[in-house]
Protein backbone atom coordinates (compact mmCIF):
# COMPACT_ATOMS: atom_id res chain seq x y z
CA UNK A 1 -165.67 -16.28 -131.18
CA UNK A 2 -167.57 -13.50 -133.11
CA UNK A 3 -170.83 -13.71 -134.28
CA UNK A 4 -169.37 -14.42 -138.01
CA UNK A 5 -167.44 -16.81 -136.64
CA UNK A 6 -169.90 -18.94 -135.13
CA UNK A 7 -172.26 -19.06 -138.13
CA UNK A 8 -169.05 -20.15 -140.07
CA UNK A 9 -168.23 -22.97 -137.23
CA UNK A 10 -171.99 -23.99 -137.56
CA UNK A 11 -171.89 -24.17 -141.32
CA UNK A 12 -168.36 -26.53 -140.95
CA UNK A 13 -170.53 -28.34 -138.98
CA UNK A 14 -173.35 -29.19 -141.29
CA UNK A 15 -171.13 -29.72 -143.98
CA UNK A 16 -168.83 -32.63 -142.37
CA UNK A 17 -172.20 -34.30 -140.89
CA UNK A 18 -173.00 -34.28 -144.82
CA UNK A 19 -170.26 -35.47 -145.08
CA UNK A 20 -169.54 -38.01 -142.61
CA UNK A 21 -173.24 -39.58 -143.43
CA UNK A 22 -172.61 -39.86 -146.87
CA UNK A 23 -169.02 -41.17 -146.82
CA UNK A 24 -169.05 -43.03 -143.23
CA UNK A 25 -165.51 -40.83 -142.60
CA UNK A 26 -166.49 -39.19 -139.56
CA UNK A 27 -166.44 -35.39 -140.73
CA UNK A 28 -162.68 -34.64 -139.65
CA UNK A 29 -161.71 -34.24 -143.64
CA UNK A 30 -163.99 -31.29 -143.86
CA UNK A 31 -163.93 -29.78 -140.50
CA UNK A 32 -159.80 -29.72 -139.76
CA UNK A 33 -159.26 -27.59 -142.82
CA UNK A 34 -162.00 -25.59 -142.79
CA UNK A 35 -161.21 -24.35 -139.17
CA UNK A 36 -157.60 -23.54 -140.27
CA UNK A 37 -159.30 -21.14 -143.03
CA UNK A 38 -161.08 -19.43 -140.25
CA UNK A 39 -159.01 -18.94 -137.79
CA UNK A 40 -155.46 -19.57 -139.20
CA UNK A 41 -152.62 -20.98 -137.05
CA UNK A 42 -151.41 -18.37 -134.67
CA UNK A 43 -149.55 -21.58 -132.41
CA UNK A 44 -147.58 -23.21 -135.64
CA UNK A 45 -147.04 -26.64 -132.90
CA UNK A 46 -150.46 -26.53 -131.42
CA UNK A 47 -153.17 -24.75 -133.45
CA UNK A 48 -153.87 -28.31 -135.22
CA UNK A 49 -153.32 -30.08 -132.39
CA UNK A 50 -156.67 -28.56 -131.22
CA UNK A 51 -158.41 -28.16 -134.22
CA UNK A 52 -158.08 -31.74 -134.27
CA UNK A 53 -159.19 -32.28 -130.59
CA UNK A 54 -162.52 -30.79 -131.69
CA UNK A 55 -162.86 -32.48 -135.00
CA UNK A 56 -162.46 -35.71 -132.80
CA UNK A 57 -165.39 -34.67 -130.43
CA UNK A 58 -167.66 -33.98 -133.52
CA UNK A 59 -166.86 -37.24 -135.00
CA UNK A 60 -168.73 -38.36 -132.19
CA UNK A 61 -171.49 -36.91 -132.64
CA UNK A 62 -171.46 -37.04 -136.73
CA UNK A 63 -171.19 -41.00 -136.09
CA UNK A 64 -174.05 -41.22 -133.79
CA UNK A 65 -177.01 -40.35 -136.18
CA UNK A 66 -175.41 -41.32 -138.99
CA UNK A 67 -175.01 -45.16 -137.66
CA UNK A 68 -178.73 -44.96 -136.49
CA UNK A 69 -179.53 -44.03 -139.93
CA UNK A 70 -177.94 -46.70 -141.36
CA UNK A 71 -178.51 -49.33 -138.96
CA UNK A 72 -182.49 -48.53 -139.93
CA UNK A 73 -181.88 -49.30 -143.39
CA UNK A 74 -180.35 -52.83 -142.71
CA UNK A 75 -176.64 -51.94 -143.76
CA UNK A 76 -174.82 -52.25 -140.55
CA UNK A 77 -172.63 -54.98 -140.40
CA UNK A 78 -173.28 -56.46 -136.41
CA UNK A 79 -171.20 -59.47 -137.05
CA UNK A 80 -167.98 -57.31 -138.03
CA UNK A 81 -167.64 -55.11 -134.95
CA UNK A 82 -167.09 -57.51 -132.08
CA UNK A 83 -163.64 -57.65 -134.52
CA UNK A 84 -163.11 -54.05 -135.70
CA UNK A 85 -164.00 -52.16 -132.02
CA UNK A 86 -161.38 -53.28 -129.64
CA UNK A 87 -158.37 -53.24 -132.78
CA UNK A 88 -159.88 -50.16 -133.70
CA UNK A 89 -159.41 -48.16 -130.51
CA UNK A 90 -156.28 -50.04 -129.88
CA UNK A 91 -154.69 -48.31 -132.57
CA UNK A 92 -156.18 -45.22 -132.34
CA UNK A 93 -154.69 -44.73 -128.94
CA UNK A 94 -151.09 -45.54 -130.53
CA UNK A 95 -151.64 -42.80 -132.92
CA UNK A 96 -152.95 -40.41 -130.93
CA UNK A 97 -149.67 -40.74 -128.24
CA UNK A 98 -147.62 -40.60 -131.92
CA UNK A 99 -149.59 -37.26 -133.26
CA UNK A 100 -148.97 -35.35 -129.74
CA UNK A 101 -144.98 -35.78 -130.79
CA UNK A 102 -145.45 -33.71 -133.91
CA UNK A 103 -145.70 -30.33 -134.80
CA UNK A 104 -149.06 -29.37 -136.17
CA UNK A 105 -147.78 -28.50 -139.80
CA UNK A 106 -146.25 -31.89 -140.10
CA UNK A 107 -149.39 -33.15 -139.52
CA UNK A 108 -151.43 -30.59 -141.55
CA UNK A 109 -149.39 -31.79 -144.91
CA UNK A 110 -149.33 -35.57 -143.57
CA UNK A 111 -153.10 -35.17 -143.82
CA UNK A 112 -153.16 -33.87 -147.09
CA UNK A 113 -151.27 -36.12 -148.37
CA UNK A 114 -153.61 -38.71 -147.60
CA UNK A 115 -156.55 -36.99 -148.83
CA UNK A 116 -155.11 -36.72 -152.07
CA UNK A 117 -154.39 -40.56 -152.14
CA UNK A 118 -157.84 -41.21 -151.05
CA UNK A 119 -159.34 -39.38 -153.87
CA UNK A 120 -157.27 -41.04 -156.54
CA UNK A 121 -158.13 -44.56 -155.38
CA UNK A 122 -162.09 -43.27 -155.34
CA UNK A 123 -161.57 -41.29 -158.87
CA UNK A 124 -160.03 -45.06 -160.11
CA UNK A 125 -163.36 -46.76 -158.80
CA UNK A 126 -165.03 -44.25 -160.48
CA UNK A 127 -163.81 -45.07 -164.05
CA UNK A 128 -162.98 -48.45 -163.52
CA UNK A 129 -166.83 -48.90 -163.43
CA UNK A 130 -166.09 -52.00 -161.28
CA UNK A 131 -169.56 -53.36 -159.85
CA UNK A 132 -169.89 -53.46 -156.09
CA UNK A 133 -169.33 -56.26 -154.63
CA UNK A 134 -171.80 -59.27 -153.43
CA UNK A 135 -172.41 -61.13 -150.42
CA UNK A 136 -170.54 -64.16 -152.45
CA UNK A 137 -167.65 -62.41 -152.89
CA UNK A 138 -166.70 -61.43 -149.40
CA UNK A 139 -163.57 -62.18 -147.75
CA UNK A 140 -163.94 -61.59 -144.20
CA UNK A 141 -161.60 -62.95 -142.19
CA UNK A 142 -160.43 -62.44 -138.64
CA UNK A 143 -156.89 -61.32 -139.99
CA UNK A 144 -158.18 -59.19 -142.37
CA UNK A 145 -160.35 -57.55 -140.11
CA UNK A 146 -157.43 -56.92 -137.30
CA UNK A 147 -155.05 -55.75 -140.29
CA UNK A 148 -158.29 -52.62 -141.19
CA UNK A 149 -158.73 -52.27 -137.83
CA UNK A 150 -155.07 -51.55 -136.94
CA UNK A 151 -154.65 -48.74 -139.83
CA UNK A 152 -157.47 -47.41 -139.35
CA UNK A 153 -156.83 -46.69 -135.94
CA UNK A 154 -153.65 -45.42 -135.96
CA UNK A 155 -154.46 -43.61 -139.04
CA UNK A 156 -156.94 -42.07 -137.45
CA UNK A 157 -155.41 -41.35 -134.24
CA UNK A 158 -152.14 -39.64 -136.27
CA UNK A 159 -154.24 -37.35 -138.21
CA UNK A 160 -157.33 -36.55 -136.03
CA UNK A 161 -159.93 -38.39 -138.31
CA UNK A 162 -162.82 -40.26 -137.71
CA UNK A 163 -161.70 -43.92 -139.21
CA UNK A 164 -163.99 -44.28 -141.84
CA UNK A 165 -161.84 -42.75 -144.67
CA UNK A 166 -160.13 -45.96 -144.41
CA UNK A 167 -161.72 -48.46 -142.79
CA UNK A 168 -164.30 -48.01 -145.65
CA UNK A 169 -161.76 -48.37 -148.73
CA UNK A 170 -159.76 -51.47 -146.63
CA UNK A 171 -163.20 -53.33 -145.96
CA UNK A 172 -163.44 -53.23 -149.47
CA UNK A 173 -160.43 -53.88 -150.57
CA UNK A 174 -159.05 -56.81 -147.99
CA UNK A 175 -162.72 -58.05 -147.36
CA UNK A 176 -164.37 -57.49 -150.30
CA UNK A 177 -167.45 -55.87 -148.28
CA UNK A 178 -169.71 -54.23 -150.19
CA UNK A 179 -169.82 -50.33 -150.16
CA UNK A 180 -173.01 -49.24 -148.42
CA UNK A 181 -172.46 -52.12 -146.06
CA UNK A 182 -168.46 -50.75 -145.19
CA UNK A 183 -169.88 -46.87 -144.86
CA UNK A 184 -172.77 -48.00 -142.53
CA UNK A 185 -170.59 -50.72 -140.46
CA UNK A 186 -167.49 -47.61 -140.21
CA UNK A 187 -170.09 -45.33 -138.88
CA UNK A 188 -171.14 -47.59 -136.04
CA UNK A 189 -167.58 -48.40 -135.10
CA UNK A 190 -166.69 -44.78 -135.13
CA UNK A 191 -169.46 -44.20 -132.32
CA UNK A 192 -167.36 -45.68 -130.09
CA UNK A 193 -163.82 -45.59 -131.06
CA UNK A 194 -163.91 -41.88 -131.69
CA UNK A 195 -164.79 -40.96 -127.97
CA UNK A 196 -161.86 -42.87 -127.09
CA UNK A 197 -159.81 -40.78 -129.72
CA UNK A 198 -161.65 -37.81 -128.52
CA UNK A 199 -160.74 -37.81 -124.40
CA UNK A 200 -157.09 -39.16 -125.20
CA UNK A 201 -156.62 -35.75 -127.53
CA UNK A 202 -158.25 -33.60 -125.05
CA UNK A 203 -156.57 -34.97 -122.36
CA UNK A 204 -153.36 -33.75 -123.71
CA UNK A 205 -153.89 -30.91 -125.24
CA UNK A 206 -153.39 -28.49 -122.34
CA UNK A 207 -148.84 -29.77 -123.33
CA UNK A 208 -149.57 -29.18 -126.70
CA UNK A 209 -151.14 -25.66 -126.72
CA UNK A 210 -149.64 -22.66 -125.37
CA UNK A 211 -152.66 -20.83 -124.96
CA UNK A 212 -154.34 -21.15 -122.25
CA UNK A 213 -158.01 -22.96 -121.75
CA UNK A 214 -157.58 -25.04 -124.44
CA UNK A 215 -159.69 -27.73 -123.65
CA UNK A 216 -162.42 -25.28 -123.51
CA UNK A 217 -162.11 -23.93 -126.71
CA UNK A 218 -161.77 -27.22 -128.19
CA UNK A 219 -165.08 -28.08 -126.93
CA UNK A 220 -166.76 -24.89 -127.79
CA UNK A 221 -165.72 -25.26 -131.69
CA UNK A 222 -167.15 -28.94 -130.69
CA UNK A 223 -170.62 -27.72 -129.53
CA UNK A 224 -170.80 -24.83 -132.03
CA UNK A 225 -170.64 -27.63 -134.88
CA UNK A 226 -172.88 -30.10 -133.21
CA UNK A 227 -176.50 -28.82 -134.66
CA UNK A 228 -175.24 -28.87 -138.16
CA UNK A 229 -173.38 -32.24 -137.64
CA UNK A 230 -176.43 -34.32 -136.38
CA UNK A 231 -178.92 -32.56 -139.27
CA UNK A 232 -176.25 -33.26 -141.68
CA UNK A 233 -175.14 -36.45 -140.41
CA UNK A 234 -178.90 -37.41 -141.08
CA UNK A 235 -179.45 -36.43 -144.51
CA UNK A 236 -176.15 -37.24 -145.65
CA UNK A 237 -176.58 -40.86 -144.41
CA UNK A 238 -179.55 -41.24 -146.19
CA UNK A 239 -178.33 -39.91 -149.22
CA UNK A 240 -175.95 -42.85 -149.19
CA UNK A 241 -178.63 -45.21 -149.78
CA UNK A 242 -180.64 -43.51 -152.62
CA UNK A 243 -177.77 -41.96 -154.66
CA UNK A 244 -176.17 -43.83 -157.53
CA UNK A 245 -172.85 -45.69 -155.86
CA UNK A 246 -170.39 -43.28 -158.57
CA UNK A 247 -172.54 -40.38 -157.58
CA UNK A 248 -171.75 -40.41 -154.19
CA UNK A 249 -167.75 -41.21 -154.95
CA UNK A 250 -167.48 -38.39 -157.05
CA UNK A 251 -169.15 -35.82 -154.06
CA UNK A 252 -166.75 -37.43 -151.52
CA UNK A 253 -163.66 -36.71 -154.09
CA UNK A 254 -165.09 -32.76 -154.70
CA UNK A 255 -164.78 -32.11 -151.01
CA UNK A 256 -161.69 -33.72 -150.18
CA UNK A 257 -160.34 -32.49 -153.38
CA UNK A 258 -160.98 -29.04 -152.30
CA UNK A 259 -159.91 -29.81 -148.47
CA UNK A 260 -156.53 -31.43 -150.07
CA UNK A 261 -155.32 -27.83 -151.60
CA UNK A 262 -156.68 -25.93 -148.69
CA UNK A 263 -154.23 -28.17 -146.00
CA UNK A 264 -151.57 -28.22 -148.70
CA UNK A 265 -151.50 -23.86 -148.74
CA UNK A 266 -152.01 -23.84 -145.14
CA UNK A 267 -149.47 -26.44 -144.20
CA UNK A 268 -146.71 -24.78 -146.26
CA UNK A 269 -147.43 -21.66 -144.87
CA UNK A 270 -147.04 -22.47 -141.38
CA UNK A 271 -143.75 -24.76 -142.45
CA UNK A 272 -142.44 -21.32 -143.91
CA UNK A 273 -142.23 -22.38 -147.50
CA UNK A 274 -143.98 -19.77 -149.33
């Protein structure tokens, strides 16, 4: 990498800790198209393949800080993750053999696609002004819990993310969890399920990539982000926790609004449709 380069990678990297803290998603949303816009997709099968390989490895370390952070300010949710964990990484490992079957443009568009459902079901909490939810009106059950856990996981594992993007929205929705609670317990499951996630992609990358020493340069885009991720994972985690609950859905829809038209241009491109 160049010089430019690197202070770009770095910047990714601050901006999906920001990210990840705020949102509990791990930093993947930012981070795979943002690499795509530097570097473009000279292998149209394996360029996200290991774009998403290091995305993976700074979920990691996004997660880390960010669960600490939360975890100080009481929101972790210890009694959900002896449940979420072993489903979790379960299902992550199913998508992950499932994503190394694709070709990376599928999966470029598959992941916009997502983003821009994710954004319309935050934009509708938005104006639905619907309060958050109370300790009275959970719904945890076991099932419930299994049936996040499971699409997260493969979700996750299919498009390279960190889990959080919808483990967060499903704890809502099935469990009826409230929000700060569902970021802070997502962050603390992705510390672990997202290494998992992490060695399975790098593992086979090396049958996905033609160029060679991919594995390497998977981990240096990995290291090169990992300042910015921690600092960011920090503040953005904290942010969570003294911004208005609509303030921090509409920053989380700006980004991925933004990251759903840059994947949707890039993912065409490579598919050879414009």
């Amino acid at each position: 990498m160049t010089l430019v380069e690197v202070i770009e990678v770095a910047g990714v990297g601050l901006g999906a800790g920001l990210l990840g803290g705020l949102a509990g998603v791990g930093g993947s949303l930012l981070i795979l198209p943002a690499l795509g816009l530097i570097f473009g997709y000279p292998d149209p099968r394996g360029s996200q393949h290991l774009y998403m390989a290091a995305a993976m490895t700074t979920n990691v370390l996004v997660a880390i800080p960010s669960a600490w952070r939360h975890w100080r300010a009481g929101a972790v949710r210890t009694d959900l993750l002896p449940s979420l964990i072993p489903m979790t990484a379960a299902s992550l490992a199913v998508g992950v053999y499932l994503s190394n079957r694709l070709n990376g443009w599928v999966l470029v568009l598959m992941l916009a696609g997502f983003q821009i459902l994710y954004c319309t079901w935050s934009l509708w909490q938005v104006f639905s002004q619907r309060a958050d939810f109370t300790k009275e009106q959970e719904r945890v059950t076991k099932p419930r819990l299994a049936v996040s856990a499971g699409a997260t996981g493969l979700t996750s594992g299919l498009l390279g993310l960190g889990g959080g993007v919808l483990q967060v929205p499903l704890l809502q929705v099935l469990c009826r969890t409230p929000l700060r609670q569902a970021i802070a317990t997502s962050s603390a499951v992705i510390c672990l399920t997202a290494a998992v996630g992490a060695v399975l992609k790098l593992v086979s990358l090396p049958g996905l990539v033609s160029e060679p020493g991919a594995v390497a340069r998977a981990l240096t885009l990995a290291g090169a982000m990992a300042p910015g991720a921690v600092v960011g994972a920090i503040v953005g985690a904290t942010l969570t926790h003294k911004l208005p609950l609509w303030a921090v859905r509409v920053l989380i829809v700006t980004l991925l609004s933004a990251s759903a038209a840059a994947l949707t241009v890039q993912g065409g491109r490579s598919a050879g449709w414009w």
